[in-house]
Protein backbone atom coordinates (compact mmCIF):
# COMPACT_ATOMS: atom_id res chain seq x y z
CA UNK A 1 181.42 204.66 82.88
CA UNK A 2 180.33 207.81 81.57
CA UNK A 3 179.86 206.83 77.94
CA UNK A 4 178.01 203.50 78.97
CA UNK A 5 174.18 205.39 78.65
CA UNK A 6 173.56 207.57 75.41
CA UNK A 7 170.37 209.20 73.92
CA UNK A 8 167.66 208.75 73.04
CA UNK A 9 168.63 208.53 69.64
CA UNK A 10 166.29 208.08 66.29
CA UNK A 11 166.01 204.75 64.49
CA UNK A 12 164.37 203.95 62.00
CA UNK A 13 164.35 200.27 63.23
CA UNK A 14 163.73 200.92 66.65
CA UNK A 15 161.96 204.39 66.59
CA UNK A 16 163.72 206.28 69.88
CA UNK A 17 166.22 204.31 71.28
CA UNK A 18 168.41 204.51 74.58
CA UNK A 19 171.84 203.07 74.01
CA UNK A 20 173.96 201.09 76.28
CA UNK A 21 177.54 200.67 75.83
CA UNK A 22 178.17 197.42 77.92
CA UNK A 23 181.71 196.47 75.58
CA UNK A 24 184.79 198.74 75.92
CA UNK A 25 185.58 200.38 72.71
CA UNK A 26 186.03 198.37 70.18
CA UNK A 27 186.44 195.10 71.91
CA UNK A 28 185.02 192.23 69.12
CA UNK A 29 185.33 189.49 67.46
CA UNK A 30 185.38 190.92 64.17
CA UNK A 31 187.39 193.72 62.87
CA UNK A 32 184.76 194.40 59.64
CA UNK A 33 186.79 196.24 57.14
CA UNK A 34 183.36 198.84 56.83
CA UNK A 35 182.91 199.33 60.47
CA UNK A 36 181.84 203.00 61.46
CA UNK A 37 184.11 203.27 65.04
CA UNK A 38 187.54 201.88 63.48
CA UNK A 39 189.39 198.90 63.12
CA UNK A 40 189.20 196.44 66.29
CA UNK A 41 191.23 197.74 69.39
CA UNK A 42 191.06 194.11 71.27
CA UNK A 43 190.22 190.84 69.37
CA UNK A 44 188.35 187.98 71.44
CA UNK A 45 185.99 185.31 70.93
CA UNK A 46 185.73 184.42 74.77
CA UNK A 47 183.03 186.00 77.18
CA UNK A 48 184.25 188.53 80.25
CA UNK A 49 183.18 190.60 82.25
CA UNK A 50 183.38 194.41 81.58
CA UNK A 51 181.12 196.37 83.71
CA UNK A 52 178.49 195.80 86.82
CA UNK A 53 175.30 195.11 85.54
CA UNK A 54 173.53 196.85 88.66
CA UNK A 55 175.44 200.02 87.93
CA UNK A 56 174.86 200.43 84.45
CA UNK A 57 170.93 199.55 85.62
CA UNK A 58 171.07 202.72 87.65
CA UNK A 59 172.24 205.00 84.93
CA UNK A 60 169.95 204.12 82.38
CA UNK A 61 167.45 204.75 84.98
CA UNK A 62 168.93 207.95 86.12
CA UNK A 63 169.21 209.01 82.89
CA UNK A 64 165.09 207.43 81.89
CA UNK A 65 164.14 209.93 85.42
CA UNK A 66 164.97 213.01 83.40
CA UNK A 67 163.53 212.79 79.84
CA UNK A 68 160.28 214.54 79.29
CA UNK A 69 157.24 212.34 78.78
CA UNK A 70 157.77 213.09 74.92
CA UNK A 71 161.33 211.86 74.52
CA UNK A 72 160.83 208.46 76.42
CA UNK A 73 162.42 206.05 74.10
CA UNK A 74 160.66 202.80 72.36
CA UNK A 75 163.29 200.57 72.59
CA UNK A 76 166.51 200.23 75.52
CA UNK A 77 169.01 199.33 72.68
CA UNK A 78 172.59 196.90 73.98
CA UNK A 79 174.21 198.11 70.60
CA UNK A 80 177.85 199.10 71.77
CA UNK A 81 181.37 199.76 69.66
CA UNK A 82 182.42 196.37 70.34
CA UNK A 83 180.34 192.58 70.60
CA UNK A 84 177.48 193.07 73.35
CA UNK A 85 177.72 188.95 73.40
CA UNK A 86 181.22 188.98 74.71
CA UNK A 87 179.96 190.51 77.68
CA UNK A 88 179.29 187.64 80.26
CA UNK A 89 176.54 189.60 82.07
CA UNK A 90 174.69 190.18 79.07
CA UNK A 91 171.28 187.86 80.25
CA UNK A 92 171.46 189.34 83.48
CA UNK A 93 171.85 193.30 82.58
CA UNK A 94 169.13 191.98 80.08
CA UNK A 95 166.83 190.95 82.68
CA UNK A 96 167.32 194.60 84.46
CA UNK A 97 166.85 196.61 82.08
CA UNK A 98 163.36 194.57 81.30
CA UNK A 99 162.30 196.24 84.76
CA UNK A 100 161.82 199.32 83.21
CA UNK A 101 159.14 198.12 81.31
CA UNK A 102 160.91 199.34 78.17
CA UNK A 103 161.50 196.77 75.69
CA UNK A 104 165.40 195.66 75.29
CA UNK A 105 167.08 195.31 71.89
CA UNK A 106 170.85 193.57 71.14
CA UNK A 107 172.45 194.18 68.08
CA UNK A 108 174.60 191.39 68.06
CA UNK A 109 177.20 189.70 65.05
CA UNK A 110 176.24 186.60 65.74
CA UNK A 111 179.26 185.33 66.30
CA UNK A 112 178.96 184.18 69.75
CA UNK A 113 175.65 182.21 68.88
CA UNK A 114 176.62 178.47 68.79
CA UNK A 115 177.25 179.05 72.27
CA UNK A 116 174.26 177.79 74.60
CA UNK A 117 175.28 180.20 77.35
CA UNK A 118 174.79 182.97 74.74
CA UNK A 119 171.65 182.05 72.99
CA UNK A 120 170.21 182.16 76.52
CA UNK A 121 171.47 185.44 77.46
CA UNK A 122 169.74 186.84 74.28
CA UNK A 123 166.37 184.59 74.91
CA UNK A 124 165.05 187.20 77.23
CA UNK A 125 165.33 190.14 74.71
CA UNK A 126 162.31 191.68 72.95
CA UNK A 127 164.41 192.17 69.61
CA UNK A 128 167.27 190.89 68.33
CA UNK A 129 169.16 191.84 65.71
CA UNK A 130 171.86 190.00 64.45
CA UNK A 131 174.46 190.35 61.37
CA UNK A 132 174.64 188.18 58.08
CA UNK A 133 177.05 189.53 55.47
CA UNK A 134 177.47 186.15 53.31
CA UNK A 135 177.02 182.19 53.81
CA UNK A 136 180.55 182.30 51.85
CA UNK A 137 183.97 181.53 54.06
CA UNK A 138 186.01 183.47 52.08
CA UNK A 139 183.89 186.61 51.53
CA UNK A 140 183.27 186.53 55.10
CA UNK A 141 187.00 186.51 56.06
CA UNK A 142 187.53 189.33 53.82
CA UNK A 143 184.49 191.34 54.98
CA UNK A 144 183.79 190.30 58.53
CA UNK A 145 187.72 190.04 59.51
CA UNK A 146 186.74 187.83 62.25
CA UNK A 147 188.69 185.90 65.22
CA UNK A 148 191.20 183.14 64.13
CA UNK A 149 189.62 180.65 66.39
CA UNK A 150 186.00 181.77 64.88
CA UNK A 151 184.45 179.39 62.21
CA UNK A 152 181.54 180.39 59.67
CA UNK A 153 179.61 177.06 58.98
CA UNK A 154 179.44 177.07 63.28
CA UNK A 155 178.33 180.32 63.64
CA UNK A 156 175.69 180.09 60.63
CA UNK A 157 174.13 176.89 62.65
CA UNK A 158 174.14 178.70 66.11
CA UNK A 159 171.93 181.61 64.35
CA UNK A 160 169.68 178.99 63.22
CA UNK A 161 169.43 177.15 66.42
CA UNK A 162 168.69 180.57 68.07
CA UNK A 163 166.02 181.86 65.35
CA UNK A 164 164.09 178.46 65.97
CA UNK A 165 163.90 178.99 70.06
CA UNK A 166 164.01 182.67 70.00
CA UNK A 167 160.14 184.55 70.83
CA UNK A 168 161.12 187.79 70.52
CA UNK A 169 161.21 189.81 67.00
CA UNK A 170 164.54 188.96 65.21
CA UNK A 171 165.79 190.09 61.94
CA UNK A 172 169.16 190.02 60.37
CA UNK A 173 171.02 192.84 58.59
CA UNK A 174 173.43 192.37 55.81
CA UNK A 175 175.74 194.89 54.75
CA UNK A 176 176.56 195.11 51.07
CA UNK A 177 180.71 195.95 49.72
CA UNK A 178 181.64 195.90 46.19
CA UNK A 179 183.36 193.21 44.60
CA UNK A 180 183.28 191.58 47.97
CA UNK A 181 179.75 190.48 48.50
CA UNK A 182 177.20 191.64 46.38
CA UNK A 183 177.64 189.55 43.69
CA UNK A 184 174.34 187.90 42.71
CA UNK A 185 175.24 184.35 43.38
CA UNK A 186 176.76 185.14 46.35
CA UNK A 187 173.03 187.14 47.62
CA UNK A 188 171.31 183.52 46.30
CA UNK A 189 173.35 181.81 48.92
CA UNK A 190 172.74 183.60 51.58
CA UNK A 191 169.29 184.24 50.77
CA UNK A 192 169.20 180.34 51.24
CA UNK A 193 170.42 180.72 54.45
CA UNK A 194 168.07 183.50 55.92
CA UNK A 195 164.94 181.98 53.95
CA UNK A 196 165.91 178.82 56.85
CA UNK A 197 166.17 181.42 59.48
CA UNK A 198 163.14 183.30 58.81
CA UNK A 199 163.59 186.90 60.34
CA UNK A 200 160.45 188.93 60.51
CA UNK A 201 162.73 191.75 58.60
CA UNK A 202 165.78 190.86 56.53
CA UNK A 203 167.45 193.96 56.40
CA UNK A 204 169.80 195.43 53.39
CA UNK A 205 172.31 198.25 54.07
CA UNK A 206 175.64 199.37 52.69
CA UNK A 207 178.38 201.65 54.35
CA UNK A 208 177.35 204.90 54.54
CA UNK A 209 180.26 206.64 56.81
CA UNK A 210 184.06 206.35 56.33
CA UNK A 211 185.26 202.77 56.91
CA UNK A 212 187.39 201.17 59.06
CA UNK A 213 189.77 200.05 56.14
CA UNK A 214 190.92 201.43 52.82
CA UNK A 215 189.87 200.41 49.27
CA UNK A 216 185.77 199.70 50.54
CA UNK A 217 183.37 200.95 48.47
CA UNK A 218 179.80 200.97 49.16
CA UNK A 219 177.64 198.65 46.73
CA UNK A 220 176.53 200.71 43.91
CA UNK A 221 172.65 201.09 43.30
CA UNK A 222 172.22 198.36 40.70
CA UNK A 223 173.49 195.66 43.29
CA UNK A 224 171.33 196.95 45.84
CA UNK A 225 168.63 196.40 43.89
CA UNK A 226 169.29 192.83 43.14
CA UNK A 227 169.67 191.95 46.22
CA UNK A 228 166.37 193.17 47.31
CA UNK A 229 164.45 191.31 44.17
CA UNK A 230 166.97 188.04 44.99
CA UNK A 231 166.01 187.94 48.75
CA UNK A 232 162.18 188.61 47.98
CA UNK A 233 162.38 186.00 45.47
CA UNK A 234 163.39 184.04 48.67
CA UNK A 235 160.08 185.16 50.74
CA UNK A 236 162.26 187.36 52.74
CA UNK A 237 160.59 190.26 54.16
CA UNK A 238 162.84 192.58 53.16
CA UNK A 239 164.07 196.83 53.51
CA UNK A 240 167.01 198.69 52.85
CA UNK A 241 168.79 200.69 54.87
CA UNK A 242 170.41 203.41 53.10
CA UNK A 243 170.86 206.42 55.29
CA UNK A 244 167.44 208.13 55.15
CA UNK A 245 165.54 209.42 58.18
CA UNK A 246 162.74 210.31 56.39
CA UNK A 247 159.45 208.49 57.66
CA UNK A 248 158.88 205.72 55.07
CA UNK A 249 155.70 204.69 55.60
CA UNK A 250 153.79 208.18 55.39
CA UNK A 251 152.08 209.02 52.51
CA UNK A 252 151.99 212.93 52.33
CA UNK A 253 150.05 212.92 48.89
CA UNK A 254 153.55 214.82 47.52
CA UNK A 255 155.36 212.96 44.95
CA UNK A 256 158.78 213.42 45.50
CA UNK A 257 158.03 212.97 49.06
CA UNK A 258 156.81 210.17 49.27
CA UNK A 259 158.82 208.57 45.85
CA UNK A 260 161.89 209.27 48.26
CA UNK A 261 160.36 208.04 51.68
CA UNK A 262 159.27 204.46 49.89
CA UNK A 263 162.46 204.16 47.91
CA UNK A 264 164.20 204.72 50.52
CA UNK A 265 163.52 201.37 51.92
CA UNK A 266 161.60 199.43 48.82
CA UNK A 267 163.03 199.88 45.38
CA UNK A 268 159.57 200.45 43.23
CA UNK A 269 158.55 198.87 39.82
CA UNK A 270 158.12 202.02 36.90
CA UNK A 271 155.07 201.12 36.89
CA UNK A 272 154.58 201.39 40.74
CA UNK A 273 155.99 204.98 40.72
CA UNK A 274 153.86 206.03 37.69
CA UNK A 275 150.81 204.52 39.45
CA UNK A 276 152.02 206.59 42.78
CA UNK A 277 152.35 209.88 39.92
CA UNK A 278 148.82 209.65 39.44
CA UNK A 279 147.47 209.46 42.58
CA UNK A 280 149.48 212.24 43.93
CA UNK A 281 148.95 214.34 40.74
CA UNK A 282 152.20 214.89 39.74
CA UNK A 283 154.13 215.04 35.91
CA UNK A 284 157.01 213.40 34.09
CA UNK A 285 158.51 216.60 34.21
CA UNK A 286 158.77 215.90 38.42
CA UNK A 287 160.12 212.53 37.74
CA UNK A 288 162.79 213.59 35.27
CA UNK A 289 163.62 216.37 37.63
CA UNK A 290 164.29 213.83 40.53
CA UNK A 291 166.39 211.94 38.08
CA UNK A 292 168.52 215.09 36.86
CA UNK A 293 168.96 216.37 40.66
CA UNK A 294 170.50 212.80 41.71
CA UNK A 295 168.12 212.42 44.48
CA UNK A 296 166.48 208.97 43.09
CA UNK A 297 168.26 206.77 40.66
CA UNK A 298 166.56 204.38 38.11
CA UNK A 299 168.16 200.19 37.49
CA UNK A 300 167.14 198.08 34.98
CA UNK A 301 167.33 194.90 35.83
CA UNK A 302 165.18 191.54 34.49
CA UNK A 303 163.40 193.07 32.30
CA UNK A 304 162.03 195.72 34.95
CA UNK A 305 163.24 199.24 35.47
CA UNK A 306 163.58 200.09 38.81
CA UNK A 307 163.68 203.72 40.96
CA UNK A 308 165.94 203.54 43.66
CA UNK A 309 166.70 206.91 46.22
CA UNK A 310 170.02 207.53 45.51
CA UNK A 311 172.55 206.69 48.62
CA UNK A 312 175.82 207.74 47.42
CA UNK A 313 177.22 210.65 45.58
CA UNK A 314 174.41 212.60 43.21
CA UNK A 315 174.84 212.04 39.68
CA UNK A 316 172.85 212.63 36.76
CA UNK A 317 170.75 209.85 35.46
């Protein structure tokens, strides 16, 4: 059980977070063709049990005795290589590590959700996050990779039923591949979707470490964009998640600072950024500089022009 406690480690969603392993490695129900940790090792869609609850209790505490007062973390975060939700403990380690008086996080696929026994499990956690690559079957087969016995239009219902009873803060986090799923009526559809489920944060990302199969690309800048404008268009709360630790919502009075910290996660109107320019007293000359170094990208799209931070490789505007 030694990798079972990690960190703290910094989040930007969860500030510090302590991680708990509570799936074997790679254990899931989906074998995502972008996943970080490699292809599936074991494929289920039925709940076990892995480890004791009550001794992966006493190493998070063990390991909570020993940080300084400054690295105490914000969030206890179930976010292991596998599906947490597999794990048919998962309410009750839950419920322990709530008697730290840290808050608990799952970052769950949501596969497991249109289960009863599940939904419960994940009623007692303070934050729940839980993924939503596409509303389309297809797409998701090719994306998600998921379980035979696994079925999309079930699963997408169980997340429902779960954001209506959940009290906790839940947001969803889609991850973006090109050609796959970030085509713009494919984003309108499942912008339908989460507009129904309502997360307080509908969060955009796209791969940003070596996949788990060949031939996936990251979505390119443009499509990022799009999204973003298509879910907002939806009421969605939305950020991205690109990569960047920087602390987005500081405002440093430095331009490129803070032009990289709120692009970062909000891709901002020209006007926006030349309004930010002049409070922060800064030139074209630092914009175009940004431009020509690769660091932030401009997109035009609907008769706006966008900056973006750039995510990928640098390139010149």
């Amino acid at each position: 059980m030694e990798h079972i406690v990690y960190g703290p480690v910094p989040s930007r969603r969860l500030g510090k977070s302590l991680g708990v392993n509570n799936i074997p490695h790679k254990v899931c129900s989906y074998s995502c063709a972008y996943c970080q940790v490699g292809k599936a090792v074991s494929m289920q869609a039925g709940r076990s049990v892995f480890y004791n609850p009550s001794e992966i209790e006493i190493k998070v505490k063990e390991r909570l005795a020993v940080l300084k007062l400054s690295e105490k973390p914000d969030y206890i975060a179930i976010v292991p290589d596998g599906e947490p939700t597999l794990d048919l403990n998962l309410g009750i380690l839950v419920k322990k590590l709530k008697s730290t008086g840290i808050p608990v996080a799952v970052i769950t696929n949501g596969s497991l959700l249109d289960r009863e026994d599940v939904r419960m499990d994940l009623m007692a956690a303070d934050y729940v996050s839980v993924k939503a690559d596409t509303a389309d079957e297809k797409q998701w087969k090719s994306v998600n990779r998921p379980c035979r016995n696994l079925d999309l239009p079930t699963i997408l219902a169980g997340i429902s039923t779960f954001a209506a009873g959940f009290r906790g803060k839940l947001v969803t986090e889609t991850m973006l591949v090109k050609h796959i799923n970030d085509a713009p009526d494919t984003l309108n559809g499942l912008a339908d979707f989460l507009q129904k489920v309502s997360p307080e944060i509908a969060y955009i990302a796209t791969p940003t470490r070596p996949p788990a199969f060949e031939n996936i690309i990251p979505a390119d800048e443009r499509a990022l964009t799009i999204a973003f404008e298509i879910f907002k268009r939806h009421h969605l709360n939305t950020e991205l998640l690109t990569g960047y630790e920087g602390n987005q919502f500081s405002s440093t009075g430095n331009f490129s600072t803070d032009l990289l910290s709120i692009t970062a996660v909000h891709p901002m109107r020209e006007e926006a950024v030349f309004e930010l320019m002049r409070k922060t007293g800064a030139s074209q000359d630092d914009l175009i500089q940004m431009l020509y170094s690769g660091s932030i990208r401009k997109v035009d799209f609907d008769d706006h022009r966008y900056y973006l931070r750039s995510f990928g490789k640098k390139s010149n505007p």
